[in-house]
PDB file of N, CA and C in Angstrom:
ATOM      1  N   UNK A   1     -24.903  -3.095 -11.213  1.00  0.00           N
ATOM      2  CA  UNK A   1     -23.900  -2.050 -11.054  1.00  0.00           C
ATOM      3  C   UNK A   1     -23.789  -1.297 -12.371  1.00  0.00           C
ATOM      4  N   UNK A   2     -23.863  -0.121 -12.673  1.00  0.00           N
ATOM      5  CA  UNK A   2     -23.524   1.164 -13.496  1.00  0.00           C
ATOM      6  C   UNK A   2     -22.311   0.346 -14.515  1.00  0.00           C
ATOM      7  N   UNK A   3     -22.100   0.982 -15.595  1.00  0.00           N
ATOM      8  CA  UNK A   3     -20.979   1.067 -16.390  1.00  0.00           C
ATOM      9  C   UNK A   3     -19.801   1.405 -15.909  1.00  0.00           C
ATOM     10  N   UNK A   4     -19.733   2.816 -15.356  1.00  0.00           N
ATOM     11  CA  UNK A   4     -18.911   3.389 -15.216  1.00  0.00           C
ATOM     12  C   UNK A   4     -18.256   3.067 -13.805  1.00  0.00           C
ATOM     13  N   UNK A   5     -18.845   2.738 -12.898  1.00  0.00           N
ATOM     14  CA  UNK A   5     -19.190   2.111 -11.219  1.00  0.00           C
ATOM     15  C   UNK A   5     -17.990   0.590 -11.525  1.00  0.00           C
ATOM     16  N   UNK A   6     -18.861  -0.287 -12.612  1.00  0.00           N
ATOM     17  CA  UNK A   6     -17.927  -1.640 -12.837  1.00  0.00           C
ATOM     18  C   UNK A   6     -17.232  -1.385 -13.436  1.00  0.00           C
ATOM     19  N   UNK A   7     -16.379  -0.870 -14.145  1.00  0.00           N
ATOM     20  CA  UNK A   7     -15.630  -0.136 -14.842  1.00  0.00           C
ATOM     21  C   UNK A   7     -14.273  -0.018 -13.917  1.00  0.00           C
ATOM     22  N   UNK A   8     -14.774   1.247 -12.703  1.00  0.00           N
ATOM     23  CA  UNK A   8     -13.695   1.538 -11.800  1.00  0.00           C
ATOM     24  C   UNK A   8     -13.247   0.664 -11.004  1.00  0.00           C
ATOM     25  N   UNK A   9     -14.343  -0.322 -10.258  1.00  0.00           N
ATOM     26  CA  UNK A   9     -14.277  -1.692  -9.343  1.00  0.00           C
ATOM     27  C   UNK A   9     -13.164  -2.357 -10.328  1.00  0.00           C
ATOM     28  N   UNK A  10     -13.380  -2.703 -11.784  1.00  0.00           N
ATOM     29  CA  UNK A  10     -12.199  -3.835 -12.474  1.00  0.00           C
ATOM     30  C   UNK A  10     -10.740  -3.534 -11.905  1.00  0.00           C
ATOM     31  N   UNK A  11     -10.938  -1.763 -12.595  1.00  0.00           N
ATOM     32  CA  UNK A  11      -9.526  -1.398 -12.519  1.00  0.00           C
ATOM     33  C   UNK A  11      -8.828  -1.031 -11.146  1.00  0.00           C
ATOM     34  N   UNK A  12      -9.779  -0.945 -10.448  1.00  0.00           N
ATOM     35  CA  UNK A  12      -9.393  -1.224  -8.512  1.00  0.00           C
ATOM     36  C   UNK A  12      -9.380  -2.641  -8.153  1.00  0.00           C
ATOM     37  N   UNK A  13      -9.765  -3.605  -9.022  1.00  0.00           N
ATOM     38  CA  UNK A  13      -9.633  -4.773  -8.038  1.00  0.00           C
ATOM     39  C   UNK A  13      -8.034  -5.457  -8.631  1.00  0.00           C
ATOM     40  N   UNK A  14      -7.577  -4.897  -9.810  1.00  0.00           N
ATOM     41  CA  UNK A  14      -6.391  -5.325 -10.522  1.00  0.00           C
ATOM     42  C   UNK A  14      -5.020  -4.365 -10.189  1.00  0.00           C
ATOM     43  N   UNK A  15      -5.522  -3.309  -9.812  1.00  0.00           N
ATOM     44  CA  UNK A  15      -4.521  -2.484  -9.255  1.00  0.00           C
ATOM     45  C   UNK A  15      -3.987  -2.996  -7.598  1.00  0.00           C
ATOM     46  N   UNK A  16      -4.100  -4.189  -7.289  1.00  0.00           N
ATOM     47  CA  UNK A  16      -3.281  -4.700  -5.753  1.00  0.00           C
ATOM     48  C   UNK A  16      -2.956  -5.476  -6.672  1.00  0.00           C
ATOM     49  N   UNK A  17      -1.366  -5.624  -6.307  1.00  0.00           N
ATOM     50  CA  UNK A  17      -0.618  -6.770  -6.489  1.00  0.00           C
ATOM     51  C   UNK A  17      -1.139  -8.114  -6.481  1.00  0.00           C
ATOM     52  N   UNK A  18      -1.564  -8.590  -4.844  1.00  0.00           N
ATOM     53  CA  UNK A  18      -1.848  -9.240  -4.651  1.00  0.00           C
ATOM     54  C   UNK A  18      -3.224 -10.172  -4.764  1.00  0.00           C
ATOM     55  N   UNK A  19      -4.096  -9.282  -5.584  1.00  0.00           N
ATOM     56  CA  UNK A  19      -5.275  -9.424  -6.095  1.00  0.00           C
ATOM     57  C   UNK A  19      -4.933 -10.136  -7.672  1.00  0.00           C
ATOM     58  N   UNK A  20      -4.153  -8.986  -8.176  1.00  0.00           N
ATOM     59  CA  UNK A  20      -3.595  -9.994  -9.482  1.00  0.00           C
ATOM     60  C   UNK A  20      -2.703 -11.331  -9.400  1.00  0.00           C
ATOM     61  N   UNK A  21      -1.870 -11.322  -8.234  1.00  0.00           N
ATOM     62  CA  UNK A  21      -1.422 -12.731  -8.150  1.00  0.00           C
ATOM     63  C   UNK A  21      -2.886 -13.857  -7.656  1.00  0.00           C
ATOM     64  N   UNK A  22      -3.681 -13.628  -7.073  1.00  0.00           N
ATOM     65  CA  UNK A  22      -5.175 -14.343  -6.927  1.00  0.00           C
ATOM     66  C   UNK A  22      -5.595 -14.786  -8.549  1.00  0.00           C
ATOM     67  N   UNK A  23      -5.715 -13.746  -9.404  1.00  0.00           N
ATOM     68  CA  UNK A  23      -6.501 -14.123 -10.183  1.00  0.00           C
ATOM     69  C   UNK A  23      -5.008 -14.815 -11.313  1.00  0.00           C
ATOM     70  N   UNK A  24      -3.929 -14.478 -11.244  1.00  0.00           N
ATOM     71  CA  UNK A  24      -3.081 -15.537 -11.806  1.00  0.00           C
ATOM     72  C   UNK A  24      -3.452 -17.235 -11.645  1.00  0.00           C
ATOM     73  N   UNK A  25      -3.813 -17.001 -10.016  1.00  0.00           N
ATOM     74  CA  UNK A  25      -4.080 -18.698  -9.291  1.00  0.00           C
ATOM     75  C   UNK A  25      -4.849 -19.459 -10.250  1.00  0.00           C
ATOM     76  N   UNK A  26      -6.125 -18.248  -9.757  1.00  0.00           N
ATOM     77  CA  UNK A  26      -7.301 -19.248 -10.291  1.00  0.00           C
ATOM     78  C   UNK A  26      -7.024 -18.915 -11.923  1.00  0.00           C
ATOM     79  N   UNK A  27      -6.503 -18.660 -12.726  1.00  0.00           N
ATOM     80  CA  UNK A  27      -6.062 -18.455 -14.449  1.00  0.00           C
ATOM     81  C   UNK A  27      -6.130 -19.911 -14.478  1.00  0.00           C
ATOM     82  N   UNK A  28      -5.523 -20.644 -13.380  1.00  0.00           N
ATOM     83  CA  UNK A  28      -4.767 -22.200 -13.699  1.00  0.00           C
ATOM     84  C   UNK A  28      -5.770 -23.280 -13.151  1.00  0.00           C
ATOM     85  N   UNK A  29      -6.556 -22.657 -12.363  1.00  0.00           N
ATOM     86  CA  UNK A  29      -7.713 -23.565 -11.621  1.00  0.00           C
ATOM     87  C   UNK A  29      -8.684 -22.994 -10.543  1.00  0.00           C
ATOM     88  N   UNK A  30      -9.618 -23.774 -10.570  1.00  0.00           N
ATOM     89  CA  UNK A  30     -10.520 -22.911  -8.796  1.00  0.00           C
ATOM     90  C   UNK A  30      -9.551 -23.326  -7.823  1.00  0.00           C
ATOM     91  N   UNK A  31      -9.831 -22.721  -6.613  1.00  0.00           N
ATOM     92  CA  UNK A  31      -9.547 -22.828  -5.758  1.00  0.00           C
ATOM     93  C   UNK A  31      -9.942 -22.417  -4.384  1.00  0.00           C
ATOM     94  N   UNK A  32     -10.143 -23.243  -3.578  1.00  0.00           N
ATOM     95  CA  UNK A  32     -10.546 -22.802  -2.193  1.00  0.00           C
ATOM     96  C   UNK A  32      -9.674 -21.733  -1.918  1.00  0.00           C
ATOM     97  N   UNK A  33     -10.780 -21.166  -0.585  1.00  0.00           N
ATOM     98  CA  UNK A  33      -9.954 -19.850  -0.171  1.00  0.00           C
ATOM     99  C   UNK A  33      -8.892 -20.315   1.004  1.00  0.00           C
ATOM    100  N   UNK A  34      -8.732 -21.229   1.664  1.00  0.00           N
ATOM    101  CA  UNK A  34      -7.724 -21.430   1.903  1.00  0.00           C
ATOM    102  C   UNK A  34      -6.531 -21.973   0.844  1.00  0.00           C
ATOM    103  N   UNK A  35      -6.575 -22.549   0.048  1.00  0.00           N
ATOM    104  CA  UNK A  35      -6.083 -22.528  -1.200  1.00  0.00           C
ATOM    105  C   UNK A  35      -5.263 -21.101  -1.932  1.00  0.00           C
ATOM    106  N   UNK A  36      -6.287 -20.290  -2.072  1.00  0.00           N
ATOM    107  CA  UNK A  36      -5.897 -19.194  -2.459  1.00  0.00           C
ATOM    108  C   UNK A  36      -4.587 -18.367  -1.152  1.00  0.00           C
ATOM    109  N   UNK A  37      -5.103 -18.904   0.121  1.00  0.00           N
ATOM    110  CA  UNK A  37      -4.540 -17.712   1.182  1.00  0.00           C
ATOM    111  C   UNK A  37      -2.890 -18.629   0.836  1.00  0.00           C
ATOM    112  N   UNK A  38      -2.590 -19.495   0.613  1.00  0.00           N
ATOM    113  CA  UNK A  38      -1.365 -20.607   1.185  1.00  0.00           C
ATOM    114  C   UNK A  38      -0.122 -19.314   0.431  1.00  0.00           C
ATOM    115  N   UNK A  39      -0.034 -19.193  -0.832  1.00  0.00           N
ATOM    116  CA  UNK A  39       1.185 -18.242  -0.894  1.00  0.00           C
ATOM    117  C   UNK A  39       1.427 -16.780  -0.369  1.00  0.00           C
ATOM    118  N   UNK A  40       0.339 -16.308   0.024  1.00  0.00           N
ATOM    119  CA  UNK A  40       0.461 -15.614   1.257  1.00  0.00           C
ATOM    120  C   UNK A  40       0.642 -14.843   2.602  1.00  0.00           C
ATOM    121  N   UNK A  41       1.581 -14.547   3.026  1.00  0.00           N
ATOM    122  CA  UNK A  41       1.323 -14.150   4.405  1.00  0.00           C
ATOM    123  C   UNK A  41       0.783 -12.900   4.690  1.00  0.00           C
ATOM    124  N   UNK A  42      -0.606 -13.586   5.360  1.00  0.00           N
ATOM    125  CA  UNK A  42      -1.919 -12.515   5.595  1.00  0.00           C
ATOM    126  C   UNK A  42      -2.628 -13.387   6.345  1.00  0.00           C
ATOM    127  N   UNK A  43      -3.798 -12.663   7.306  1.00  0.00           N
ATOM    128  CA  UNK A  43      -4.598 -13.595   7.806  1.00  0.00           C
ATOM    129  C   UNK A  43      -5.740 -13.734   6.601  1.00  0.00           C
ATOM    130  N   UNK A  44      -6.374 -14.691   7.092  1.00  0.00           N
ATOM    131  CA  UNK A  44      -7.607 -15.292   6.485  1.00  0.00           C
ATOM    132  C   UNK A  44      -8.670 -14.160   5.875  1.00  0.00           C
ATOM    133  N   UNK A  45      -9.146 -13.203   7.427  1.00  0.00           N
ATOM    134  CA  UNK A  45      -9.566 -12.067   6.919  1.00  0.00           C
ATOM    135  C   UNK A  45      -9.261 -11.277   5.550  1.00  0.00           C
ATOM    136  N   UNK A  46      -7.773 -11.239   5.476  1.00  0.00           N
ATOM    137  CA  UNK A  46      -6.855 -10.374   4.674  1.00  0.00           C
ATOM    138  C   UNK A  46      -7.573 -10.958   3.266  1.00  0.00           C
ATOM    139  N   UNK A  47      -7.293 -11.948   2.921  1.00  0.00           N
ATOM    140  CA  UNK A  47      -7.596 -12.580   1.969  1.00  0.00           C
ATOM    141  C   UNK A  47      -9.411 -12.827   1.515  1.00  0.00           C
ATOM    142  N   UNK A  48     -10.062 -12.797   2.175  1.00  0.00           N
ATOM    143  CA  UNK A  48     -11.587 -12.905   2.271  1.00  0.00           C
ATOM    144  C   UNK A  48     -12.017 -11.727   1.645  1.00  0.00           C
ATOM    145  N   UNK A  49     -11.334 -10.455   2.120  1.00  0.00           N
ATOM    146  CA  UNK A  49     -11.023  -8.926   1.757  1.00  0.00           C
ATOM    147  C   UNK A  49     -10.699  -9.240   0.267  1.00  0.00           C
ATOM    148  N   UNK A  50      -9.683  -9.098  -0.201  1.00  0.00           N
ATOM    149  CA  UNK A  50      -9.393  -9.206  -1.576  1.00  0.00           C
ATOM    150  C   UNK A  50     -10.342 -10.072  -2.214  1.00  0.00           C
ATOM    151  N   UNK A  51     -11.002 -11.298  -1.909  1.00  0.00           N
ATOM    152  CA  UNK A  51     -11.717 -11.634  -2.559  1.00  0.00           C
ATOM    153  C   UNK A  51     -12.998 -11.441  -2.771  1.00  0.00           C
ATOM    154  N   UNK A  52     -13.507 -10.271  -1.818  1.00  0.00           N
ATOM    155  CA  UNK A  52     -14.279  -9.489  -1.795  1.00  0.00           C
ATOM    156  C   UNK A  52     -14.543  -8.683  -2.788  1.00  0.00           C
ATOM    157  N   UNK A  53     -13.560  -7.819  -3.426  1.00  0.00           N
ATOM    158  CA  UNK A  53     -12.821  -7.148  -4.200  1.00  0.00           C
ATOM    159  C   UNK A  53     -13.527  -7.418  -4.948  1.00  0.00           C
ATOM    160  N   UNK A  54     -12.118  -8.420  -5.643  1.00  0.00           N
ATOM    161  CA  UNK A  54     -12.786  -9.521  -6.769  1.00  0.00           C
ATOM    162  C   UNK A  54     -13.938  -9.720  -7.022  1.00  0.00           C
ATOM    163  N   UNK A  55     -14.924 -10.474  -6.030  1.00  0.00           N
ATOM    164  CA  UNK A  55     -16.184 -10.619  -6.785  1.00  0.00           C
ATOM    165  C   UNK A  55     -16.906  -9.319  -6.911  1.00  0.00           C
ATOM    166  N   UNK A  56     -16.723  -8.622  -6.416  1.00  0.00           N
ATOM    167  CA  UNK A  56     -17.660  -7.347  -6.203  1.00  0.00           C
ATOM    168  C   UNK A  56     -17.455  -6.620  -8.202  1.00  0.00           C
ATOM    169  N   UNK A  57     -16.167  -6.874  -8.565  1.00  0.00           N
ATOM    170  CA  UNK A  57     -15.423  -6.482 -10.076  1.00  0.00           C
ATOM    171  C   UNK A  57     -16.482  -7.279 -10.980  1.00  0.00           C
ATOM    172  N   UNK A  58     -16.518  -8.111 -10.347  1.00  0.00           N
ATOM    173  CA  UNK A  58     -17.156  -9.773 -10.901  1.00  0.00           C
ATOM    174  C   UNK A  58     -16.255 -10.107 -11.834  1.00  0.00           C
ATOM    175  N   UNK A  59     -14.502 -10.393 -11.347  1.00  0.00           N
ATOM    176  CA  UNK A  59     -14.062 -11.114 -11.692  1.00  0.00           C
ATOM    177  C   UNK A  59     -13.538 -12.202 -11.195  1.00  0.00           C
ATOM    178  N   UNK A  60     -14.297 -12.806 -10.314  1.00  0.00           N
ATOM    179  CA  UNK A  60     -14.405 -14.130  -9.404  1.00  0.00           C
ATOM    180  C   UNK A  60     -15.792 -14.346  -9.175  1.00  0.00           C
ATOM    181  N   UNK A  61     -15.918 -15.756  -9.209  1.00  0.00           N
ATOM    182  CA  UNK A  61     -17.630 -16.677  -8.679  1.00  0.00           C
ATOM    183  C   UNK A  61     -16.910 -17.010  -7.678  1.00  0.00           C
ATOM    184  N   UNK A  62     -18.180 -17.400  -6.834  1.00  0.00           N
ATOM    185  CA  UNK A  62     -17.714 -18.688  -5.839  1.00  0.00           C
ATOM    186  C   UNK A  62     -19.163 -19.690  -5.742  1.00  0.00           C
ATOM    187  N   UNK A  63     -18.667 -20.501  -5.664  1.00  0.00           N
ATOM    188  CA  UNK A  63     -19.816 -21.707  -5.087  1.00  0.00           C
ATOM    189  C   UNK A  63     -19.223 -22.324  -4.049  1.00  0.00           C
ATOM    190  N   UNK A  64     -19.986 -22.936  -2.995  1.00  0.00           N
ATOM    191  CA  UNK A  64     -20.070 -23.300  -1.736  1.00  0.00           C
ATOM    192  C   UNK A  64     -19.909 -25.237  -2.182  1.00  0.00           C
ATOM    193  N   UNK A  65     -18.755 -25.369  -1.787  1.00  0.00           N
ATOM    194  CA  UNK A  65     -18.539 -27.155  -1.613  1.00  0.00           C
ATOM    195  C   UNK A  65     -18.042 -27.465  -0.309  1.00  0.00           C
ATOM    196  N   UNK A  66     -19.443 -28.309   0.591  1.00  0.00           N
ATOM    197  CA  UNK A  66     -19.139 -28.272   2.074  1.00  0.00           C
ATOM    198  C   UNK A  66     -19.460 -27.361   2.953  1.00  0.00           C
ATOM    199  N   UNK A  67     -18.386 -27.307   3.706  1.00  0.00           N
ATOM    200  CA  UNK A  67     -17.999 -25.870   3.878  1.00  0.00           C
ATOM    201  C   UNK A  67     -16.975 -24.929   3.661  1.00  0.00           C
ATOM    202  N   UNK A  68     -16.369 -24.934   2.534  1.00  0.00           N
ATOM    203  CA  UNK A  68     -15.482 -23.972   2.013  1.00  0.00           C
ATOM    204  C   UNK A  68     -16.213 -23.327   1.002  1.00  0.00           C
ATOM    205  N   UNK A  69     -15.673 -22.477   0.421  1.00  0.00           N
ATOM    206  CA  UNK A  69     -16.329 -21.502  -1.067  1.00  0.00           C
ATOM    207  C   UNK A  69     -14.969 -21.830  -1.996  1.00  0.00           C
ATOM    208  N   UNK A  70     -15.236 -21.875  -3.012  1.00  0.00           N
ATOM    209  CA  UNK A  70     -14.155 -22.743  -4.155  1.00  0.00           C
ATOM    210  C   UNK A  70     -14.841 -21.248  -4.862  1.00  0.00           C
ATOM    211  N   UNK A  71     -13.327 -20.556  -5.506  1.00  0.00           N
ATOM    212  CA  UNK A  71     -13.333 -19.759  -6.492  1.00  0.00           C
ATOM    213  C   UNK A  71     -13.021 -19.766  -7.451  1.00  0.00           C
ATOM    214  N   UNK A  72     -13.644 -19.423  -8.761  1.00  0.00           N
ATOM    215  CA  UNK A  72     -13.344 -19.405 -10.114  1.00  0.00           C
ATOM    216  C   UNK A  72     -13.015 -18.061 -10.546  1.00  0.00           C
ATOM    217  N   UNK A  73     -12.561 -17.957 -11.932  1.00  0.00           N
ATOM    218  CA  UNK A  73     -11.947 -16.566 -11.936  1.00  0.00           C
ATOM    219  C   UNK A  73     -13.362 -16.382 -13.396  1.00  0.00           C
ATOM    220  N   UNK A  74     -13.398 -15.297 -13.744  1.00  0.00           N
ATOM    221  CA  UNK A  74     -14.352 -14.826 -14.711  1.00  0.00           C
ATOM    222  C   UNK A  74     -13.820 -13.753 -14.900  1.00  0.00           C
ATOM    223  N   UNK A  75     -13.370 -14.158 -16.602  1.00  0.00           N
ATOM    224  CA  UNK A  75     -12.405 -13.059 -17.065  1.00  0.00           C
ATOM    225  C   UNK A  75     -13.249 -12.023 -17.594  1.00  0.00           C
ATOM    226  N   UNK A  76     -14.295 -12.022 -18.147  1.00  0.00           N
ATOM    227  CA  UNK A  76     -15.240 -10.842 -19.183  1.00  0.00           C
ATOM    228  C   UNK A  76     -15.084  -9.702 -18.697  1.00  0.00           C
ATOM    229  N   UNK A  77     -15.065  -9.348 -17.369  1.00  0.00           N
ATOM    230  CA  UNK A  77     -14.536  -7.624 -17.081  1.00  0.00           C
ATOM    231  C   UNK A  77     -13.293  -7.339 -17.052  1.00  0.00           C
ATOM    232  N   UNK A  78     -12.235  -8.429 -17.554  1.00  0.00           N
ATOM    233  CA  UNK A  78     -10.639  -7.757 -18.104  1.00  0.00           C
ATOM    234  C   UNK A  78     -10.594  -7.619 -19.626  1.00  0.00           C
ATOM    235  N   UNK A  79     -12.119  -7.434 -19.639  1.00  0.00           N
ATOM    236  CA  UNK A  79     -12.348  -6.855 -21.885  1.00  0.00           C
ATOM    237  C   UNK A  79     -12.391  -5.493 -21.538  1.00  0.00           C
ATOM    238  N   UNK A  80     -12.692  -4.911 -20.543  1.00  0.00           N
ATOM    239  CA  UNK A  80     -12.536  -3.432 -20.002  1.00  0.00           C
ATOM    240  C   UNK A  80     -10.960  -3.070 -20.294  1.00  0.00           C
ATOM    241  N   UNK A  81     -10.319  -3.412 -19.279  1.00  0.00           N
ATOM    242  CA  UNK A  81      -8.842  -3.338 -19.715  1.00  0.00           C
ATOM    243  C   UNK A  81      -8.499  -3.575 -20.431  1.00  0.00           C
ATOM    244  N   UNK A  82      -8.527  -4.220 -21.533  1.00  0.00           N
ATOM    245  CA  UNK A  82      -7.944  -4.727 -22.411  1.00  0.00           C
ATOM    246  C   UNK A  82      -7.921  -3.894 -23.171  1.00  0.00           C
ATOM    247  N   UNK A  83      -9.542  -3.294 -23.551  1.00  0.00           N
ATOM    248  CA  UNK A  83      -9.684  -2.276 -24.750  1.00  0.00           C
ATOM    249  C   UNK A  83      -9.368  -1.315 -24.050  1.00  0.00           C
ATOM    250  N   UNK A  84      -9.222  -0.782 -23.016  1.00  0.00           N
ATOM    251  CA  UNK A  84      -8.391   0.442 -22.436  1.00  0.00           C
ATOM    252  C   UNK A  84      -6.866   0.488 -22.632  1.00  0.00           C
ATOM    253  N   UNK A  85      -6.370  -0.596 -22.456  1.00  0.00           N
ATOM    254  CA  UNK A  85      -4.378  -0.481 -22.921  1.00  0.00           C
ATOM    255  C   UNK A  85      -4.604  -0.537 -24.274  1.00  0.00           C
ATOM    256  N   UNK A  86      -5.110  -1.274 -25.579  1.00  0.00           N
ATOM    257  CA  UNK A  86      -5.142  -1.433 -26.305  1.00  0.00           C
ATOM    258  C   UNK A  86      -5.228  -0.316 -26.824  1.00  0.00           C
ATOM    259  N   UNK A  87      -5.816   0.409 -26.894  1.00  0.00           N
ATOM    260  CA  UNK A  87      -5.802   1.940 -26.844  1.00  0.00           C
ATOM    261  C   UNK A  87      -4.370   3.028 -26.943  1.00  0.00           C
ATOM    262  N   UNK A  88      -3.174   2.483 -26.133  1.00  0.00           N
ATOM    263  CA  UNK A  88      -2.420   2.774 -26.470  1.00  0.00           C
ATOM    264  C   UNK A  88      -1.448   2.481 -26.706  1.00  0.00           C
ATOM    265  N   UNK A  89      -1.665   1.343 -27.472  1.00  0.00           N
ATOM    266  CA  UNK A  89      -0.828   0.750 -28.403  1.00  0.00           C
ATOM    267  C   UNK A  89      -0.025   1.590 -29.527  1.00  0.00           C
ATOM    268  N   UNK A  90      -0.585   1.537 -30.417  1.00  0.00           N
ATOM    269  CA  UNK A  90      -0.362   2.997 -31.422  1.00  0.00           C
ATOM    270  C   UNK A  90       0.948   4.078 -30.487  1.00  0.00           C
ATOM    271  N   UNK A  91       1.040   4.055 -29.652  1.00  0.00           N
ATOM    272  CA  UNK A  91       1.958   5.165 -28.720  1.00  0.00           C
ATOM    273  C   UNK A  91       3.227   4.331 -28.652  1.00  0.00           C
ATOM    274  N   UNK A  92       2.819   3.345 -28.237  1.00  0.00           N
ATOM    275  CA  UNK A  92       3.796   2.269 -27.811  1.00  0.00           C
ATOM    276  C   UNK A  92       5.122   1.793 -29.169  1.00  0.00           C
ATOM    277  N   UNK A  93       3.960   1.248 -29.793  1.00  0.00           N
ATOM    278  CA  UNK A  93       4.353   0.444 -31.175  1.00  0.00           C
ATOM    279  C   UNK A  93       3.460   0.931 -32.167  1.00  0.00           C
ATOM    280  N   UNK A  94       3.909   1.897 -33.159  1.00  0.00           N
ATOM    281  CA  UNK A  94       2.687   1.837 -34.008  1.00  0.00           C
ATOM    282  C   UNK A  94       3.048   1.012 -35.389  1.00  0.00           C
ATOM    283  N   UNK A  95       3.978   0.458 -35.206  1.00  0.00           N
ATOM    284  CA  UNK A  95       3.963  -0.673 -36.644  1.00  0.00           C
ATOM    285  C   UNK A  95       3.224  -1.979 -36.255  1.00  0.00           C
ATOM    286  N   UNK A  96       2.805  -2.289 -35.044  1.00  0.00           N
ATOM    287  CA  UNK A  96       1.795  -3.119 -34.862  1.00  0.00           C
ATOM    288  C   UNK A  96       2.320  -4.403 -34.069  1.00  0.00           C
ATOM    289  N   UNK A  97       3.924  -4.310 -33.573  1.00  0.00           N
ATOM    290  CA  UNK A  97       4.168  -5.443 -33.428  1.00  0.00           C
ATOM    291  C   UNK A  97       4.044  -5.586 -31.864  1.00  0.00           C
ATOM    292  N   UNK A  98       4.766  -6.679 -31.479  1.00  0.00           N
ATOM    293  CA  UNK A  98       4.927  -6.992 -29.601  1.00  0.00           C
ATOM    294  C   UNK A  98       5.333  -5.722 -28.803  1.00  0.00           C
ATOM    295  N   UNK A  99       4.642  -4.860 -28.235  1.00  0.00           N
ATOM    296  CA  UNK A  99       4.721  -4.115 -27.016  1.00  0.00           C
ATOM    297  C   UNK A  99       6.615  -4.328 -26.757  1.00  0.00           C
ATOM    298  N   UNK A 100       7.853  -3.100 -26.930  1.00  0.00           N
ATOM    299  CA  UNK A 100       8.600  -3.136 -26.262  1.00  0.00           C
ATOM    300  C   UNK A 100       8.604  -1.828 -25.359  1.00  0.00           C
ATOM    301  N   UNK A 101       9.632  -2.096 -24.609  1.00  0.00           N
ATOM    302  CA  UNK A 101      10.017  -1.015 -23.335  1.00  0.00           C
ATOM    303  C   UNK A 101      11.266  -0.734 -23.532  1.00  0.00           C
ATOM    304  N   UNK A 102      11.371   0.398 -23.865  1.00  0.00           N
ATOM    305  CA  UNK A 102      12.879   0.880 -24.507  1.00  0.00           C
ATOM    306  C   UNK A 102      13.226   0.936 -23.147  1.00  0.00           C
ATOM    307  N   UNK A 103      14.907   0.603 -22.918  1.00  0.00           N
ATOM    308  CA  UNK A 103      15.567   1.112 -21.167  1.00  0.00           C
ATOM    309  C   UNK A 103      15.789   2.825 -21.561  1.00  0.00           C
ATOM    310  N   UNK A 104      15.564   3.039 -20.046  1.00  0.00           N
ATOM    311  CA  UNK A 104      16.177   4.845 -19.894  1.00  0.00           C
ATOM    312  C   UNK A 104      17.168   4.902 -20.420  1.00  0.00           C
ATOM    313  N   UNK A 105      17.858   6.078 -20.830  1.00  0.00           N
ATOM    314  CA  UNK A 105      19.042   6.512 -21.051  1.00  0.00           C
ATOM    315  C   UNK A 105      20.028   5.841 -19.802  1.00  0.00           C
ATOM    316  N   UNK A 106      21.165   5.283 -19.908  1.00  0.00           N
ATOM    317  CA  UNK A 106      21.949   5.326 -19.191  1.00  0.00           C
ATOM    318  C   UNK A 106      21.981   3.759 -18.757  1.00  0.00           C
ATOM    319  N   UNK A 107      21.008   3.109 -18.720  1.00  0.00           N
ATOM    320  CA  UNK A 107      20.684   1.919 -18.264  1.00  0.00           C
ATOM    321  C   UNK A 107      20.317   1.083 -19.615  1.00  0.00           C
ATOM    322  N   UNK A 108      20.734  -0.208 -19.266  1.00  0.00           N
ATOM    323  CA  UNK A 108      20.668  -1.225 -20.532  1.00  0.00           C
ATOM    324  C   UNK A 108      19.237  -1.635 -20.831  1.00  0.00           C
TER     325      UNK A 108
END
């Protein structure tokens, strides 16, 4: 896949919610895809889909134990993002420290 091609796939497979709660999962361990579907409510399909996603980003493997597919997460294409927010840091904070979020006017 292209640079620019895996590039857009990262930042489309991290832009669903529920794709980033997936790769939260596996942050902590593999996991079967029924595993993955249990917090959930979606069918099986639903979830097969997103993890589709995912590997397609190639930020998920799978290997075959049995008959299930056990997923791992593979972080190296969230160095894309990374150096993309990082980027605007300097905007954010430019004395260098922890990322804050000032509240709107009016709100605490």
């Amino acid at each position: 896949m292209g640079g620019v091609a895996a590039s857009a796939d990262v930042f489309r497979a991290v832009a669903d919610p529920t794709r980033r709660s997936m790769l939260e999962l596996l942050r902590q361990a593999e996991r079967s895809v029924h595993e993955l579907a249990g917090p959930f409510q979606m069918t099986r399909p639903a979830v097969s889909q997103h993890l589709r996603v995912l590997r397609e980003a190639g930020l998920v493997k799978a290997r075959r134990v049995g008959r299930e597919h056990v997923y791992r997460i593979h972080a190296a294409p969230l160095r894309q993002l990374y150096d993309w927010a990082a980027g605007f840091k300097a905007f954010v904070d430019p004395g260098g420290h922890v990322w804050s979020i000032r509240p709107r006017r009016g709100k605490p």
